[in-house]
C-alpha atoms as a PDB file:
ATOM      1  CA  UNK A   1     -85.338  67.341   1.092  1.00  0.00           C
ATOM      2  CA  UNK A   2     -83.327  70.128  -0.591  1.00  0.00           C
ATOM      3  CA  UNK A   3     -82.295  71.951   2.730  1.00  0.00           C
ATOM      4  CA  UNK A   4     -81.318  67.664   4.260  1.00  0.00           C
ATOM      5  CA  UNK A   5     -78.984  67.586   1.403  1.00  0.00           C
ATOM      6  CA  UNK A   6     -77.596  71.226   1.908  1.00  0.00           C
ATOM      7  CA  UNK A   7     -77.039  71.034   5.566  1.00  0.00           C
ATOM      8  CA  UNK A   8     -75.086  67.181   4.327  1.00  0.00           C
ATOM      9  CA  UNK A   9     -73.385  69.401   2.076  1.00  0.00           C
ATOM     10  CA  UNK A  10     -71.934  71.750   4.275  1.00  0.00           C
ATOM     11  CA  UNK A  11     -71.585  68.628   7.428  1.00  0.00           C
ATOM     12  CA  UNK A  12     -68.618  66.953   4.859  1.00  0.00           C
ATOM     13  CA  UNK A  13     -66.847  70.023   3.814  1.00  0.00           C
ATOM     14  CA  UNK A  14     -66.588  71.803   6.924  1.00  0.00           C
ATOM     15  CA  UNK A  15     -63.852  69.013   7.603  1.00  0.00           C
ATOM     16  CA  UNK A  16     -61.526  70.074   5.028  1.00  0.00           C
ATOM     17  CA  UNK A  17     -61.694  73.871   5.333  1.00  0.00           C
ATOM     18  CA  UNK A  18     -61.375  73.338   9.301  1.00  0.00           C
ATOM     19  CA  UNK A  19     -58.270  70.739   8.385  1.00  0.00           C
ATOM     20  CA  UNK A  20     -56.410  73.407   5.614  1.00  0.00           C
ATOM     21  CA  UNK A  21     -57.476  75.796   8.548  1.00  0.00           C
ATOM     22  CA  UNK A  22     -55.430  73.393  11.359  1.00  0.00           C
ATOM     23  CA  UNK A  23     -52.476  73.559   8.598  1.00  0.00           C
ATOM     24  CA  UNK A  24     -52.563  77.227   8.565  1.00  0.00           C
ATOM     25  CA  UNK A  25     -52.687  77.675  12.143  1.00  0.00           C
ATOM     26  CA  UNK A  26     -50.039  75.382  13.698  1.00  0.00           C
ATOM     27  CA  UNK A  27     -47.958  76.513  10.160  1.00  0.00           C
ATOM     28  CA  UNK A  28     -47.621  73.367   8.345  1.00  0.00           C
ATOM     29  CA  UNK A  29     -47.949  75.287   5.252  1.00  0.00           C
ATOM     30  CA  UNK A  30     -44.318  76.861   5.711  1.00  0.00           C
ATOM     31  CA  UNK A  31     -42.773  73.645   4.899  1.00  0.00           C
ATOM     32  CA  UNK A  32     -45.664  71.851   3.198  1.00  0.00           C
ATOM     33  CA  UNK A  33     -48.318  72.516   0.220  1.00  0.00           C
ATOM     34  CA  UNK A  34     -51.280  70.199  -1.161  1.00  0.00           C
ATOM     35  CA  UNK A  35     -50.086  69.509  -4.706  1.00  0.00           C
ATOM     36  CA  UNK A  36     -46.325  70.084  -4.923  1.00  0.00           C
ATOM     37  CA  UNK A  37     -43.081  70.014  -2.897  1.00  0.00           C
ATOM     38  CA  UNK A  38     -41.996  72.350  -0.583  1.00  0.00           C
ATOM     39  CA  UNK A  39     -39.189  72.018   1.805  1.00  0.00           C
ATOM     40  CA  UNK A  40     -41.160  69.221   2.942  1.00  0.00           C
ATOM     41  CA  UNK A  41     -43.395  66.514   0.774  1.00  0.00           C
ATOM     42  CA  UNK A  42     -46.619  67.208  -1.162  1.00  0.00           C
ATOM     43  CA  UNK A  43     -49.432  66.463   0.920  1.00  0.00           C
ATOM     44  CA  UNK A  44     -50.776  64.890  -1.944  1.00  0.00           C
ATOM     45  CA  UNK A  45     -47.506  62.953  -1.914  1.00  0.00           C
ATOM     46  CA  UNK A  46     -47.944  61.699   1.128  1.00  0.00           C
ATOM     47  CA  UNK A  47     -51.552  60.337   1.018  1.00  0.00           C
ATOM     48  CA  UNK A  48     -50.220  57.876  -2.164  1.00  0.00           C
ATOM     49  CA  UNK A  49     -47.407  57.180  -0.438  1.00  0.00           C
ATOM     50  CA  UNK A  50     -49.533  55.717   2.269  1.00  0.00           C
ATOM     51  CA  UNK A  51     -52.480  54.895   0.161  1.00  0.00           C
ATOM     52  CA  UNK A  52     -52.227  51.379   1.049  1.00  0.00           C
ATOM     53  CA  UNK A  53     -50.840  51.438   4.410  1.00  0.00           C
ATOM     54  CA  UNK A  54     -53.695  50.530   6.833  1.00  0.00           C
ATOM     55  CA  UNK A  55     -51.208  52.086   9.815  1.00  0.00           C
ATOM     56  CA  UNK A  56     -50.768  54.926   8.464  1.00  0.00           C
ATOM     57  CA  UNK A  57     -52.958  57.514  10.331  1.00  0.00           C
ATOM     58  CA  UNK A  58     -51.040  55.883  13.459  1.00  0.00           C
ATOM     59  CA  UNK A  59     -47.960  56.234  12.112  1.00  0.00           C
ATOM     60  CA  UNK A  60     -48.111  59.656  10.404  1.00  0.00           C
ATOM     61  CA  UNK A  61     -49.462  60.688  13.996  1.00  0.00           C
ATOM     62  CA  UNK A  62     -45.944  60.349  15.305  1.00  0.00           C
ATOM     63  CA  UNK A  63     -44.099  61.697  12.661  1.00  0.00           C
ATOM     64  CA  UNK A  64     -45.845  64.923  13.021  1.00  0.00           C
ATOM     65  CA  UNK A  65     -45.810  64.775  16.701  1.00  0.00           C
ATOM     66  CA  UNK A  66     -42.227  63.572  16.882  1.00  0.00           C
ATOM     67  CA  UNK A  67     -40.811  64.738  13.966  1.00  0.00           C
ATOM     68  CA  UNK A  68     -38.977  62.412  11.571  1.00  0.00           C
ATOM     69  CA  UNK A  69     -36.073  62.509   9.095  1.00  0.00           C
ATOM     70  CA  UNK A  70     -35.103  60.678   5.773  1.00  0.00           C
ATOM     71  CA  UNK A  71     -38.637  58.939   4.326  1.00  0.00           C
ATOM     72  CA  UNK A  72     -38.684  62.210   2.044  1.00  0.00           C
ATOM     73  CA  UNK A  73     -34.942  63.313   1.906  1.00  0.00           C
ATOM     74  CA  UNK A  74     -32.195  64.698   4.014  1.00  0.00           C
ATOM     75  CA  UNK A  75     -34.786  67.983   5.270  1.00  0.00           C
ATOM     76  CA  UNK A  76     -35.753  66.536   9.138  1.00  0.00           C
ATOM     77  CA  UNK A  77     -39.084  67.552  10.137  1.00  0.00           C
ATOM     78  CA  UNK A  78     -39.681  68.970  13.493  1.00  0.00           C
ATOM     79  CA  UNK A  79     -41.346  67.804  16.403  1.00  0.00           C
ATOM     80  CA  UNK A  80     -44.470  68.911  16.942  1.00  0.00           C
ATOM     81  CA  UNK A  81     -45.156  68.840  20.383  1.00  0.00           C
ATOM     82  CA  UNK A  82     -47.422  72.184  21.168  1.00  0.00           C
ATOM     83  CA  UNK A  83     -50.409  71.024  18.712  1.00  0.00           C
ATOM     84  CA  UNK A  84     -53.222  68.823  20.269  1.00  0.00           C
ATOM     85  CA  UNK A  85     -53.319  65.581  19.559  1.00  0.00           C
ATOM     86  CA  UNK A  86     -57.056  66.341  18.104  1.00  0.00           C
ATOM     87  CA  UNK A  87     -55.689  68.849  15.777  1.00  0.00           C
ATOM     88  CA  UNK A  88     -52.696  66.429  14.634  1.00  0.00           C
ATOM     89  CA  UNK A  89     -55.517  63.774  14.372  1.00  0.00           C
ATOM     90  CA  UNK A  90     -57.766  66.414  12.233  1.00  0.00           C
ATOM     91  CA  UNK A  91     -54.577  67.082   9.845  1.00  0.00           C
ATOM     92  CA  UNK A  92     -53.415  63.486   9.194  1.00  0.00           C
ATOM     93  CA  UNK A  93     -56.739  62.181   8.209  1.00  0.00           C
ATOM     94  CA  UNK A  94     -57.158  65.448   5.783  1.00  0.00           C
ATOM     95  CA  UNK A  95     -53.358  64.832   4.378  1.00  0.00           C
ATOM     96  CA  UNK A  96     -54.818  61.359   3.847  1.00  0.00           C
ATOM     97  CA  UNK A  97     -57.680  62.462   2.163  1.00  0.00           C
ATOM     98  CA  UNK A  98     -55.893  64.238  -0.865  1.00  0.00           C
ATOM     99  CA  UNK A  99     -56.546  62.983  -3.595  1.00  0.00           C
END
């Protein structure tokens, strides 16, 4: 039982180092941080400003694919065109899991 719950364990927080991983790689963490504004938003931000939202993986999707200007101030964000869509997937649900 002890090694079941260790391998659950490690199952559910692979996610989030692989996710903060995604951010460093494709460099989301030149304009972005978990807890505090950057050039761009708080991810941590973000996820309560979309806590409710029920569209907001979708949307958030084509922001960072797309890019997107004046939800969070004058700063646009880029387009994002050279990530997989899996990876952008992987990133949104993480910034939507910060708590």
């Amino acid at each position: 039982m002890r090694a079941l719950a260790v391998i659950v364990a490690c199952m559910l927080a692979t996610p989030v180092q692989a996710s903060e991983e995604l951010a460093k790689k494709h460099n989301c963490l030149a304009c972005h941080t978990v807890d505090k504004k950057l050039v761009g938003p708080a991810y941590k931000e973000v996820a309560k400003k979309y806590a409710a939202d029920k569209g907001a993986e979708a949307k958030l999707f084509e922001k960072v694919k797309n890019g997107g200007a004046g939800v969070w101030g004058p700063v646009p964000m880029p387009p994002n065109t050279t990530v997989p869509d899996a990876d952008i997937h992987a990133l949104v649900k993480w910034i939507l899991s910060q708590k």
